[in-house]
PDB file of N, CA and C in Angstrom:
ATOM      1  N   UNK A   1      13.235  -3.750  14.693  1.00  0.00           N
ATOM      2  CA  UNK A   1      12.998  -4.080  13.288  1.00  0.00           C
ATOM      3  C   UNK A   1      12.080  -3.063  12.620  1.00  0.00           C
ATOM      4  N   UNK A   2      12.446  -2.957  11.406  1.00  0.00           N
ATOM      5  CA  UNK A   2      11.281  -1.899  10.381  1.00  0.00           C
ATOM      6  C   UNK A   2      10.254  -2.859  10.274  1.00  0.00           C
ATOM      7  N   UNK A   3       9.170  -2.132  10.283  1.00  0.00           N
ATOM      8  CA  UNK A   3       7.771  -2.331  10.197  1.00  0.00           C
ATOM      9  C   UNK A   3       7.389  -2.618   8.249  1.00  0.00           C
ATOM     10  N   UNK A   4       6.353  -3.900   7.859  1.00  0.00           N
ATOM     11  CA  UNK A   4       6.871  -4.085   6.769  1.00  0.00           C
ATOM     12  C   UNK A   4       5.244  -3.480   6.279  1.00  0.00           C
ATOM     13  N   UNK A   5       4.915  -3.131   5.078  1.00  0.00           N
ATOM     14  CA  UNK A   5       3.738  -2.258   4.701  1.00  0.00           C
ATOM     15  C   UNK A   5       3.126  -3.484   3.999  1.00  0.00           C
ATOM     16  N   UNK A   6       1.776  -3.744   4.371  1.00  0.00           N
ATOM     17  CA  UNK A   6       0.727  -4.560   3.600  1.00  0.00           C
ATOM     18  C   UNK A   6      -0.754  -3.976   3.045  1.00  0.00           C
ATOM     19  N   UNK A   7      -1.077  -4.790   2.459  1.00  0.00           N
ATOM     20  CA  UNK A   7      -2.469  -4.349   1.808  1.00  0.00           C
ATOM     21  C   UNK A   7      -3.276  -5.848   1.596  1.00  0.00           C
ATOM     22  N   UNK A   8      -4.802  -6.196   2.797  1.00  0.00           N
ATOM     23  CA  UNK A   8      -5.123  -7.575   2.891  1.00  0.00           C
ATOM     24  C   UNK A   8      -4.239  -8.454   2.896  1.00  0.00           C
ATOM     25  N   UNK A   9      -3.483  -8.234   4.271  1.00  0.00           N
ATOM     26  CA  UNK A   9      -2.592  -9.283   4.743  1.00  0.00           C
ATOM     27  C   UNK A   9      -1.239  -9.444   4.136  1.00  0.00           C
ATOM     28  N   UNK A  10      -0.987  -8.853   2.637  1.00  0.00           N
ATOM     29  CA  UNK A  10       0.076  -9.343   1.745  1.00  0.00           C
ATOM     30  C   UNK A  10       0.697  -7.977   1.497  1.00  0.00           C
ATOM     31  N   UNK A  11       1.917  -8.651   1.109  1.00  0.00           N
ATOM     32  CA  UNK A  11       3.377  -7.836   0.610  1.00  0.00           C
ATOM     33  C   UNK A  11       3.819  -7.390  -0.443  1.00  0.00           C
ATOM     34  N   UNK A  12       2.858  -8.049  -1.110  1.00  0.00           N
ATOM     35  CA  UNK A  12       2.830  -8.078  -2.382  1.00  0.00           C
ATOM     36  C   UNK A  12       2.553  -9.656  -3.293  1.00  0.00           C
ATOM     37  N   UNK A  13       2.769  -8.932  -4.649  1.00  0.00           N
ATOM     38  CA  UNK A  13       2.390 -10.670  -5.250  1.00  0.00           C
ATOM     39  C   UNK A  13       1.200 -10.246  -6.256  1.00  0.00           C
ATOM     40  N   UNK A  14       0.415 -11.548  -6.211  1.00  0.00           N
ATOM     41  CA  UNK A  14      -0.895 -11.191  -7.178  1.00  0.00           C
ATOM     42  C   UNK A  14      -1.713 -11.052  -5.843  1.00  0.00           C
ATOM     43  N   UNK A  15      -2.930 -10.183  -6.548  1.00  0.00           N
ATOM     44  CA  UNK A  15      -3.702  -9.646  -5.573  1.00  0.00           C
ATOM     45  C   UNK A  15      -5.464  -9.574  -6.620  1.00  0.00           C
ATOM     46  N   UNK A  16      -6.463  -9.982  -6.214  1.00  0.00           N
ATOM     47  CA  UNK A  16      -7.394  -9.854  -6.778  1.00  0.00           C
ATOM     48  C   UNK A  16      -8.140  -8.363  -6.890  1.00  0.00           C
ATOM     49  N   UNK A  17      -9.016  -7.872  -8.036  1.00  0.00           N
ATOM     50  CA  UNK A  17      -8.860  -6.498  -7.766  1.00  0.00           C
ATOM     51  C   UNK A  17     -10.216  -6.213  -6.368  1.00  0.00           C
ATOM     52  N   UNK A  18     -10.928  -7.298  -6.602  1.00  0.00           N
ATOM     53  CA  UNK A  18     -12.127  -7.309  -5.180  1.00  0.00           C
ATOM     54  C   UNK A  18     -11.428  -7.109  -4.140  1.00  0.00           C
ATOM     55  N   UNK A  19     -10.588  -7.886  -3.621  1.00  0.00           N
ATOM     56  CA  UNK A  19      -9.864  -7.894  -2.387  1.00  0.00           C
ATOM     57  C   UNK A  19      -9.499  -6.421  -2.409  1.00  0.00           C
ATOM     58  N   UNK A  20      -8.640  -5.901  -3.056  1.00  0.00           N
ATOM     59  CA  UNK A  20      -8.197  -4.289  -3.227  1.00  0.00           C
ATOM     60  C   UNK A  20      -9.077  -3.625  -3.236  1.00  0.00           C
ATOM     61  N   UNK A  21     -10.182  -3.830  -4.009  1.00  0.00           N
ATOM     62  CA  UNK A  21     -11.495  -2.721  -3.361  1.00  0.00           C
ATOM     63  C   UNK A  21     -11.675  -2.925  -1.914  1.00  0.00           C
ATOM     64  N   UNK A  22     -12.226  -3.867  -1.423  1.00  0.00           N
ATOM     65  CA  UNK A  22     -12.406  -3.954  -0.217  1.00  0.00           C
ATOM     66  C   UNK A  22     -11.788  -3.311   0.859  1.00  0.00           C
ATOM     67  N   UNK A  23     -10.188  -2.933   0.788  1.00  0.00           N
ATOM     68  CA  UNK A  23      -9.081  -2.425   1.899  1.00  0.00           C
ATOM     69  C   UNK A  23      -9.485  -0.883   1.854  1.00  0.00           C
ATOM     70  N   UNK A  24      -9.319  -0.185   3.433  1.00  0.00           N
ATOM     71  CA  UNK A  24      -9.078   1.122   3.083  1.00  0.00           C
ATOM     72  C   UNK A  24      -8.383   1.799   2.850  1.00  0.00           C
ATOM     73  N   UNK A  25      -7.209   1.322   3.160  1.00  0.00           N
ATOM     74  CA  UNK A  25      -5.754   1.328   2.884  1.00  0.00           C
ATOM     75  C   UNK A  25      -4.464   0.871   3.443  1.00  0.00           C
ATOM     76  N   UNK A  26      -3.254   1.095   3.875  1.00  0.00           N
ATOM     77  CA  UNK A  26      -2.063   0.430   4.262  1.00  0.00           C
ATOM     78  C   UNK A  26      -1.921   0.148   5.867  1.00  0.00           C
ATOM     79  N   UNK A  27      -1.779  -0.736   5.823  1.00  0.00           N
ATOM     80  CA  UNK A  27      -1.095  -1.300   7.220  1.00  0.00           C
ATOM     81  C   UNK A  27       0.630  -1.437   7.229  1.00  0.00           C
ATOM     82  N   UNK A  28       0.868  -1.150   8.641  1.00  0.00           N
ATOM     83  CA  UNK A  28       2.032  -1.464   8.802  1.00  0.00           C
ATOM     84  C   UNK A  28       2.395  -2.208   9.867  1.00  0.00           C
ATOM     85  N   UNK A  29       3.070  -3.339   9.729  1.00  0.00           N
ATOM     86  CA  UNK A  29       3.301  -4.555  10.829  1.00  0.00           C
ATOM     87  C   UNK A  29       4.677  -4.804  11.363  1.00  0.00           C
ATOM     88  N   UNK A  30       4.322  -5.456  12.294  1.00  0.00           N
ATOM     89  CA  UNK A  30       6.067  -6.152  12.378  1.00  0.00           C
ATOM     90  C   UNK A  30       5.779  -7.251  13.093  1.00  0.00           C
ATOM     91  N   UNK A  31       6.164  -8.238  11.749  1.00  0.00           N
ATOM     92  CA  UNK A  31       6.260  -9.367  11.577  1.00  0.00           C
ATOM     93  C   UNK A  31       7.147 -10.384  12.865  1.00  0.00           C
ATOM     94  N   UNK A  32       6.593 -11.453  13.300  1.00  0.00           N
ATOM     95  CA  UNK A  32       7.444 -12.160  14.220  1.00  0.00           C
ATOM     96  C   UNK A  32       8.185 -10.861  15.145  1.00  0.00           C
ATOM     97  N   UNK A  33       7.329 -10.337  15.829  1.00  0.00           N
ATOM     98  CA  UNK A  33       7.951  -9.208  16.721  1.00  0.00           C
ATOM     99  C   UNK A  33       6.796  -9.489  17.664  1.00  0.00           C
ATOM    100  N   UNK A  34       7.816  -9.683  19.191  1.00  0.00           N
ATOM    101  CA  UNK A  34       7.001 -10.388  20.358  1.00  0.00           C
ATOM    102  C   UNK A  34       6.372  -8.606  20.905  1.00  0.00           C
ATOM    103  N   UNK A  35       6.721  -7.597  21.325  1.00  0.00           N
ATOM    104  CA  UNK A  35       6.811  -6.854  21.512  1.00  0.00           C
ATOM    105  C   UNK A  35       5.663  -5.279  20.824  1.00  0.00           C
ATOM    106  N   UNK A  36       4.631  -5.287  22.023  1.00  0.00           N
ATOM    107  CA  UNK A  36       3.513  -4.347  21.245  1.00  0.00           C
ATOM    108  C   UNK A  36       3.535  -2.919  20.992  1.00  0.00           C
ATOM    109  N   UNK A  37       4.248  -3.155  19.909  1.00  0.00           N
ATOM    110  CA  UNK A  37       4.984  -1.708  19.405  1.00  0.00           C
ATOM    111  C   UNK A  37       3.779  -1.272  18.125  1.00  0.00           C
ATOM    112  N   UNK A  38       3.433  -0.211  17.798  1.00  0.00           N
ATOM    113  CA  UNK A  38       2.431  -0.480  16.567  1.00  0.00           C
ATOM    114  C   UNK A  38       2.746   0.945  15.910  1.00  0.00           C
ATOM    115  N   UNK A  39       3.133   0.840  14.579  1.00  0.00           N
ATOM    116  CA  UNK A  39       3.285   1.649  13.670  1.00  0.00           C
ATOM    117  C   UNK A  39       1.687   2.126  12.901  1.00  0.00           C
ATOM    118  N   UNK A  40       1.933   3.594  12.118  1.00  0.00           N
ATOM    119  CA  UNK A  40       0.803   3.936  11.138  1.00  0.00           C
ATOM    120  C   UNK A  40       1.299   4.204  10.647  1.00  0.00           C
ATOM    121  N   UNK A  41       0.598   4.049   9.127  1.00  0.00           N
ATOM    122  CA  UNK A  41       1.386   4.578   7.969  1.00  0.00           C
ATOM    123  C   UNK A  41       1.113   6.167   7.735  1.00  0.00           C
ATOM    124  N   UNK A  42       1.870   7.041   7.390  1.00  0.00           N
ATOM    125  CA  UNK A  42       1.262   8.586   7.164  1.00  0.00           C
ATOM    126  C   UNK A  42       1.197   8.885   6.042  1.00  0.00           C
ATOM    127  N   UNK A  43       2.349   8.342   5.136  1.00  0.00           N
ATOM    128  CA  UNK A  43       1.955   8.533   3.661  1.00  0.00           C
ATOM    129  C   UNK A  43       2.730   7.723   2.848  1.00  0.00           C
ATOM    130  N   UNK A  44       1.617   7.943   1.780  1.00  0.00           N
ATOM    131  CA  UNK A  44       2.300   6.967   0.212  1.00  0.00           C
ATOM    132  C   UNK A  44       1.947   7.182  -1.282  1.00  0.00           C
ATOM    133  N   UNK A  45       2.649   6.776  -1.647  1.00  0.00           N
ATOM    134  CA  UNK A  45       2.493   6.888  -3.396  1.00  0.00           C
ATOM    135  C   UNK A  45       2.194   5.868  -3.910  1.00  0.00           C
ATOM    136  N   UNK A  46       0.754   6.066  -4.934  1.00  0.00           N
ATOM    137  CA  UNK A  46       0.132   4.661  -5.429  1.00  0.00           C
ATOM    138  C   UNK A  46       0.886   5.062  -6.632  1.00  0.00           C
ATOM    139  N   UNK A  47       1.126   4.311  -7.745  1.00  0.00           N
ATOM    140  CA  UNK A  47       1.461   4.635  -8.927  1.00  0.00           C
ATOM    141  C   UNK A  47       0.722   3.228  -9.802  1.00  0.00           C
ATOM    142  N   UNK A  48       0.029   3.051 -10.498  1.00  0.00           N
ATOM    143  CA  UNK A  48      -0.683   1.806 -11.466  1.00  0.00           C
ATOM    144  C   UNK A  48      -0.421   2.052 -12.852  1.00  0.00           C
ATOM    145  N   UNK A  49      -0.204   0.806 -13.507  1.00  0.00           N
ATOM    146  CA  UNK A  49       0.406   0.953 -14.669  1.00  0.00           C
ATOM    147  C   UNK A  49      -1.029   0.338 -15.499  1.00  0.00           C
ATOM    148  N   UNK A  50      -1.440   0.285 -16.667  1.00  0.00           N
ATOM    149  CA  UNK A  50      -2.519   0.233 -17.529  1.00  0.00           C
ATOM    150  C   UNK A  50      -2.218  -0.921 -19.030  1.00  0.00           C
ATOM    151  N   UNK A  51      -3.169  -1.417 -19.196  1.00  0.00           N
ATOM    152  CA  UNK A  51      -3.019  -2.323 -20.329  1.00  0.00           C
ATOM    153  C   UNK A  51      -1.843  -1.499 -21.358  1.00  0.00           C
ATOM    154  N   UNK A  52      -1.746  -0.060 -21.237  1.00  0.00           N
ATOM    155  CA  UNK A  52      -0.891   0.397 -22.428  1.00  0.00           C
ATOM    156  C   UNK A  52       0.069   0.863 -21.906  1.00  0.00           C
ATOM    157  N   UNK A  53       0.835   0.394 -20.790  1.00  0.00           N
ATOM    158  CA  UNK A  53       2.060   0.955 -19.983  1.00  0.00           C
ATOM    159  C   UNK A  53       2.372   1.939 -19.753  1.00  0.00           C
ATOM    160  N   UNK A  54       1.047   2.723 -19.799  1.00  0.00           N
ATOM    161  CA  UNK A  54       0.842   3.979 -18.990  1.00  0.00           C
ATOM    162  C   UNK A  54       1.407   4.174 -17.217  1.00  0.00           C
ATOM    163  N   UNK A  55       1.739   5.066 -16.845  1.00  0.00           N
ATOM    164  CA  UNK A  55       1.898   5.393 -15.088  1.00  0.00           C
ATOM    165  C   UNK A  55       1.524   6.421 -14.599  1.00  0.00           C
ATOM    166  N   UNK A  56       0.647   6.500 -13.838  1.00  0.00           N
ATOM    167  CA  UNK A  56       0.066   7.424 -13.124  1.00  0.00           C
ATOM    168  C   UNK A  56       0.314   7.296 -11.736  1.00  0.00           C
ATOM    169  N   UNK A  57       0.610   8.528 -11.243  1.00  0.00           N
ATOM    170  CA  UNK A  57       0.749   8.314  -9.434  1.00  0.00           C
ATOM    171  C   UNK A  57      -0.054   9.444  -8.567  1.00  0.00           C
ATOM    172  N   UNK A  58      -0.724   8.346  -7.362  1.00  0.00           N
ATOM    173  CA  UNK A  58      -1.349   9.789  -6.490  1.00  0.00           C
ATOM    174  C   UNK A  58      -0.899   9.107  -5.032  1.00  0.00           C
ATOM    175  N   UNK A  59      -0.885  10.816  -4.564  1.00  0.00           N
ATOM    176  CA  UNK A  59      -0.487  10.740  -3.116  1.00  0.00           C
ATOM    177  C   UNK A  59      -1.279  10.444  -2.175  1.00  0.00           C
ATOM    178  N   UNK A  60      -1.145  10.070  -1.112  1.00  0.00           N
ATOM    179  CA  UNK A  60      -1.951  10.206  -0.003  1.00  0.00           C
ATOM    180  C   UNK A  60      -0.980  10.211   1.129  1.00  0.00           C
ATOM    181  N   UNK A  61      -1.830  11.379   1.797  1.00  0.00           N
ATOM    182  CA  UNK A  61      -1.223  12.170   3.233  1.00  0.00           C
ATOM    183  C   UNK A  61      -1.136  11.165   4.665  1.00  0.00           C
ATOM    184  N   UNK A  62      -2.070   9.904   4.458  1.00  0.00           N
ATOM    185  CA  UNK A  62      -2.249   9.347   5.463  1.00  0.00           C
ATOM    186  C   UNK A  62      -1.873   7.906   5.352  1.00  0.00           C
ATOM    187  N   UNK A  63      -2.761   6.860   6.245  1.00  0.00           N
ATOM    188  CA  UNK A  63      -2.529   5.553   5.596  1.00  0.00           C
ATOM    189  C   UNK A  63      -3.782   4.516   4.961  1.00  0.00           C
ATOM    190  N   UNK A  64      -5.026   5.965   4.726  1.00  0.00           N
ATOM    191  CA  UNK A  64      -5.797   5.435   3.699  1.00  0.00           C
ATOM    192  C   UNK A  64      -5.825   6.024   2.331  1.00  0.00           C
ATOM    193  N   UNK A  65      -6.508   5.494   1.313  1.00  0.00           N
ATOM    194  CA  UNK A  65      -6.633   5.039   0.455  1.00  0.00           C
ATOM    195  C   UNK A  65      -7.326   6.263  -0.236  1.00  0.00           C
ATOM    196  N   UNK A  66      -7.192   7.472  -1.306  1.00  0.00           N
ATOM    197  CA  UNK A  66      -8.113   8.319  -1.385  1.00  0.00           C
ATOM    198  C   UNK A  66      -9.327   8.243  -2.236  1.00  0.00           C
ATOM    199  N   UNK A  67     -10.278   8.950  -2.353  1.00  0.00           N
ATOM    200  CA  UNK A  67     -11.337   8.623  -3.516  1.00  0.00           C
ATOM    201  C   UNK A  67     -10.419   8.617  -4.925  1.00  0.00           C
ATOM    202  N   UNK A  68      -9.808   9.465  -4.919  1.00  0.00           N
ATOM    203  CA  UNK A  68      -9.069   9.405  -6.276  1.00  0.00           C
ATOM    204  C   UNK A  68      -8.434   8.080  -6.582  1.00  0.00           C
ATOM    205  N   UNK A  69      -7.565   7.525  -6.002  1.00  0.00           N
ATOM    206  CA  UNK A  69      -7.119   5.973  -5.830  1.00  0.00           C
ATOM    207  C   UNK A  69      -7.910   4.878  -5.936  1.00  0.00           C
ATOM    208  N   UNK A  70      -9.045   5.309  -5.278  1.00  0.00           N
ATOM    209  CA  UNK A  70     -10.256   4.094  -5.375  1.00  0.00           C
ATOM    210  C   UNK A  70     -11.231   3.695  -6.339  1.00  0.00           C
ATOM    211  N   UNK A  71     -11.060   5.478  -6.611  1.00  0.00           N
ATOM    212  CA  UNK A  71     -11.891   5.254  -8.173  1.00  0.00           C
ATOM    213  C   UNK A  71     -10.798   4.405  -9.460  1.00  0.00           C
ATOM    214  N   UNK A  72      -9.576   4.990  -9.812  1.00  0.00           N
ATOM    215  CA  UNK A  72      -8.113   4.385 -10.427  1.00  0.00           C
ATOM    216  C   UNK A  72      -8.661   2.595 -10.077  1.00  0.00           C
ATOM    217  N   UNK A  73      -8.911   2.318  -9.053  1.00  0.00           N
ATOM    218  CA  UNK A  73      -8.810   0.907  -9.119  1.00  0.00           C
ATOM    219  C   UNK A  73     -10.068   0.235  -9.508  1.00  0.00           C
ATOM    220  N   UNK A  74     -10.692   0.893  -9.709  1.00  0.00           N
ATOM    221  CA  UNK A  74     -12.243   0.594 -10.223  1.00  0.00           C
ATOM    222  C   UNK A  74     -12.095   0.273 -11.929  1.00  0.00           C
ATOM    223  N   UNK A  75     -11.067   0.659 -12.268  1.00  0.00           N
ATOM    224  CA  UNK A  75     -10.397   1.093 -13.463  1.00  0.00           C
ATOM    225  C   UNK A  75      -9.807  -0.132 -14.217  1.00  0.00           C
ATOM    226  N   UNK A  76      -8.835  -0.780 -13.279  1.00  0.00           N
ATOM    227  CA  UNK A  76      -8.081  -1.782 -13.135  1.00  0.00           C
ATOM    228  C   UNK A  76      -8.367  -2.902 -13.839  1.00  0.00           C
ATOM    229  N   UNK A  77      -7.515  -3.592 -14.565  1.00  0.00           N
ATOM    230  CA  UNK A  77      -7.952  -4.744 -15.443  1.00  0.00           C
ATOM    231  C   UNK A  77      -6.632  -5.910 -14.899  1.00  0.00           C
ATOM    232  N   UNK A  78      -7.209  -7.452 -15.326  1.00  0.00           N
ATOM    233  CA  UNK A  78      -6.262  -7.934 -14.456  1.00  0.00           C
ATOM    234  C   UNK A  78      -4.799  -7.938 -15.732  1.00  0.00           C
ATOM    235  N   UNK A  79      -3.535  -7.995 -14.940  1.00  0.00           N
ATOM    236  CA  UNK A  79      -2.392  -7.622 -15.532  1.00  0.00           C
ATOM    237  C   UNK A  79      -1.895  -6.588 -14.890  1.00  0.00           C
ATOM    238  N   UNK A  80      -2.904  -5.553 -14.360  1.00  0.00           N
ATOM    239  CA  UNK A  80      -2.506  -4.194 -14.470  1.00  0.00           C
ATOM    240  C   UNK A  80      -1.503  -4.209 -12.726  1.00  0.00           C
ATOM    241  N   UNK A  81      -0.159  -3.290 -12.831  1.00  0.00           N
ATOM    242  CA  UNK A  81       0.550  -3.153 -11.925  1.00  0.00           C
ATOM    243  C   UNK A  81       0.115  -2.138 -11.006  1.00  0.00           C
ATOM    244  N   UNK A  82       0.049  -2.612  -9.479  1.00  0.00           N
ATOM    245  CA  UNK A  82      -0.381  -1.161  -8.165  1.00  0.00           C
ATOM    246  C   UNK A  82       1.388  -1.107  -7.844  1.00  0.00           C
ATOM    247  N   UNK A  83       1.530  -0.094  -8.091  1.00  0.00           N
ATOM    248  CA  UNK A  83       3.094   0.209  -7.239  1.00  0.00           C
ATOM    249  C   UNK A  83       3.278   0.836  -5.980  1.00  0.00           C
ATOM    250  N   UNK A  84       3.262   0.621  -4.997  1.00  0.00           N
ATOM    251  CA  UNK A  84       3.161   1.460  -3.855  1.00  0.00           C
ATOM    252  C   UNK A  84       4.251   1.912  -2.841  1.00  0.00           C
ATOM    253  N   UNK A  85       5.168   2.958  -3.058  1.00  0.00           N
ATOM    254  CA  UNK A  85       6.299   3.434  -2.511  1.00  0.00           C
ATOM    255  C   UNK A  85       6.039   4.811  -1.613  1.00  0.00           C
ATOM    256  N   UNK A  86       7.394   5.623  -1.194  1.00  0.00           N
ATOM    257  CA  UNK A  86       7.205   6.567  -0.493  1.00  0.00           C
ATOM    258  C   UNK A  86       6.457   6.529   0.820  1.00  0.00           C
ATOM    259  N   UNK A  87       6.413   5.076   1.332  1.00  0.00           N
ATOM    260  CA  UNK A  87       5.882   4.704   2.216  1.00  0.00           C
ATOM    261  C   UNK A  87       6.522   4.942   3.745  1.00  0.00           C
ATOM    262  N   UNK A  88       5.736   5.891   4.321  1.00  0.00           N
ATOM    263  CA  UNK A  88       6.636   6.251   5.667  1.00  0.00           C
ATOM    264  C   UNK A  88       5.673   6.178   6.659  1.00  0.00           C
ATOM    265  N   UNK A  89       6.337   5.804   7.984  1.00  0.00           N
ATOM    266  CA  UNK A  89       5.128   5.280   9.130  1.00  0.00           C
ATOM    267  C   UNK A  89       5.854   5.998  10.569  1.00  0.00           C
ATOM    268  N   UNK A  90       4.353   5.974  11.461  1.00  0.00           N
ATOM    269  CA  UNK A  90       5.131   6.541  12.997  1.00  0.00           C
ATOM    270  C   UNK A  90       4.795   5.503  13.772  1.00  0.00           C
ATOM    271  N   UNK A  91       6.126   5.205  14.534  1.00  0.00           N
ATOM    272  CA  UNK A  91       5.883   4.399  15.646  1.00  0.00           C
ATOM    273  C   UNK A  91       4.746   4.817  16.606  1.00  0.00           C
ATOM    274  N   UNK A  92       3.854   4.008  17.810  1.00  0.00           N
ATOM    275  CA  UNK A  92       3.888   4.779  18.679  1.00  0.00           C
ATOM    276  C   UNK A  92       4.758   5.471  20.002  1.00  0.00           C
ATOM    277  N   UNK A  93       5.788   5.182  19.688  1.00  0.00           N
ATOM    278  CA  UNK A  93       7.738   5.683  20.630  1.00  0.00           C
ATOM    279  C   UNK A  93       7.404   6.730  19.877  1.00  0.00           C
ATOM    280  N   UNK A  94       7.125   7.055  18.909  1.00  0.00           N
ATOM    281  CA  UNK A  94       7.596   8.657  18.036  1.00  0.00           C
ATOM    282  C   UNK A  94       8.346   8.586  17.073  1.00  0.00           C
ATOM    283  N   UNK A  95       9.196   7.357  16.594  1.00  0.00           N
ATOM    284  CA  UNK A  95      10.156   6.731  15.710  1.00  0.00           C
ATOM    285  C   UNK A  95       8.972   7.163  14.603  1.00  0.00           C
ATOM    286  N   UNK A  96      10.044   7.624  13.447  1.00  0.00           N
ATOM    287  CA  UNK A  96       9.578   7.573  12.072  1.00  0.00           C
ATOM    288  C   UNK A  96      10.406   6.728  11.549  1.00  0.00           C
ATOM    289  N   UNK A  97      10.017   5.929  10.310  1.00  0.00           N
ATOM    290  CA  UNK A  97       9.994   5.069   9.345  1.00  0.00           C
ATOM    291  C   UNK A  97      10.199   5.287   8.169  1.00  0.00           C
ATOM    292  N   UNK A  98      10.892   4.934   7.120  1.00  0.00           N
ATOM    293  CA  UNK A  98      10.907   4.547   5.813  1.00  0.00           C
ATOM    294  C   UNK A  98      10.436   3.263   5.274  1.00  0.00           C
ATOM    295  N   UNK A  99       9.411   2.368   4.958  1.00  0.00           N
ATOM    296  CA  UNK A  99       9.123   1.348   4.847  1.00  0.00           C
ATOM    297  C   UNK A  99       9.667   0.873   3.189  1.00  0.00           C
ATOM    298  N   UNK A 100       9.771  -0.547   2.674  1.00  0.00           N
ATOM    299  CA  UNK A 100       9.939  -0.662   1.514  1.00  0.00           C
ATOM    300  C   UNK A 100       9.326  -0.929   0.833  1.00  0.00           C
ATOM    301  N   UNK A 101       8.947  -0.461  -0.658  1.00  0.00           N
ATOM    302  CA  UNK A 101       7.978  -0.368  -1.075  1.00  0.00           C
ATOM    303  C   UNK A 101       7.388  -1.641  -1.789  1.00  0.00           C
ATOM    304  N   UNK A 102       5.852  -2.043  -2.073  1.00  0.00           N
ATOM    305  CA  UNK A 102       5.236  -3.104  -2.167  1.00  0.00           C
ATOM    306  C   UNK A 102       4.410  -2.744  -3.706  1.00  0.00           C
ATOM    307  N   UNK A 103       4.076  -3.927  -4.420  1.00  0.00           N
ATOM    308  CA  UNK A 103       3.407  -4.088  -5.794  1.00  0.00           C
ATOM    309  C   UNK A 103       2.901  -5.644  -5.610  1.00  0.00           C
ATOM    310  N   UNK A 104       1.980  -5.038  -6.425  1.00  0.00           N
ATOM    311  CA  UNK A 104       0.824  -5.835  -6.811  1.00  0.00           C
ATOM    312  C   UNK A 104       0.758  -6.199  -8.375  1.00  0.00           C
ATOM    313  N   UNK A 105      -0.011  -7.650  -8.291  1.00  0.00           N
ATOM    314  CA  UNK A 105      -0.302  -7.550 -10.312  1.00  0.00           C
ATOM    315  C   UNK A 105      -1.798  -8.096  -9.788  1.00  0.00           C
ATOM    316  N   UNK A 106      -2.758  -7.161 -10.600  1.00  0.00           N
ATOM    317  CA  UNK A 106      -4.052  -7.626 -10.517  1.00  0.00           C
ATOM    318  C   UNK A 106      -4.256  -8.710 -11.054  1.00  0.00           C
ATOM    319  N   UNK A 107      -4.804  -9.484 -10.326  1.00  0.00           N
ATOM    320  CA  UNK A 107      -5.482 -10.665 -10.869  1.00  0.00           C
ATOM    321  C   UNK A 107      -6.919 -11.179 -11.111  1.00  0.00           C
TER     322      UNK A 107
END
């Protein structure tokens, strides 16, 4: 099974923006999987949308979270959309990943 990408436990949904400060960045799981297989995420695209339906996107090389991103969410008002795609992970087998991508609405 593909490994599914979270941020504090969730998949998405509403998300408080404290909780989102708090994370350092993406996890990748697999859900109801008996079997201790463990993925990392290597990279992703945040993209957040703004009270004026603005979109901005930044990368990150790994599966944390960068200062640039962290500051963006410091930013954040509730309404505002985290979009998070381009999400790709390595098994530890060596398997690479395409994960599907996850959003948030601040709350």
């Amino acid at each position: 099974p593909d490994p599914v990408a979270q941020i504090a436990n969730q998949t998405g949904g509403n998300l408080r923006k404290e909780d989102l400060q708090l994370e350092d960045g993406i996890m990748a799981v697999l859900p109801d999987f008996d079997f201790d297989l463990k993925f990392t995420v290597t990279q992703f695209d945040v993209t957040l949308t703004g009270a004026g339906g603005y979109a901005n996107t930044w990368k990150s090389t790994n599966n944390r979270f960068t200062a640039d991103q962290k500051a963006q969410f410091r930013n954040l008002v509730t309404g505002s959309i985290i979009y998070i795609d381009n999400i790709k992970a390595k098994g530890d087998d060596g398997t690479d990943r395409d994960l599907d991508p996850i959003s948030f609405k601040i709350r």
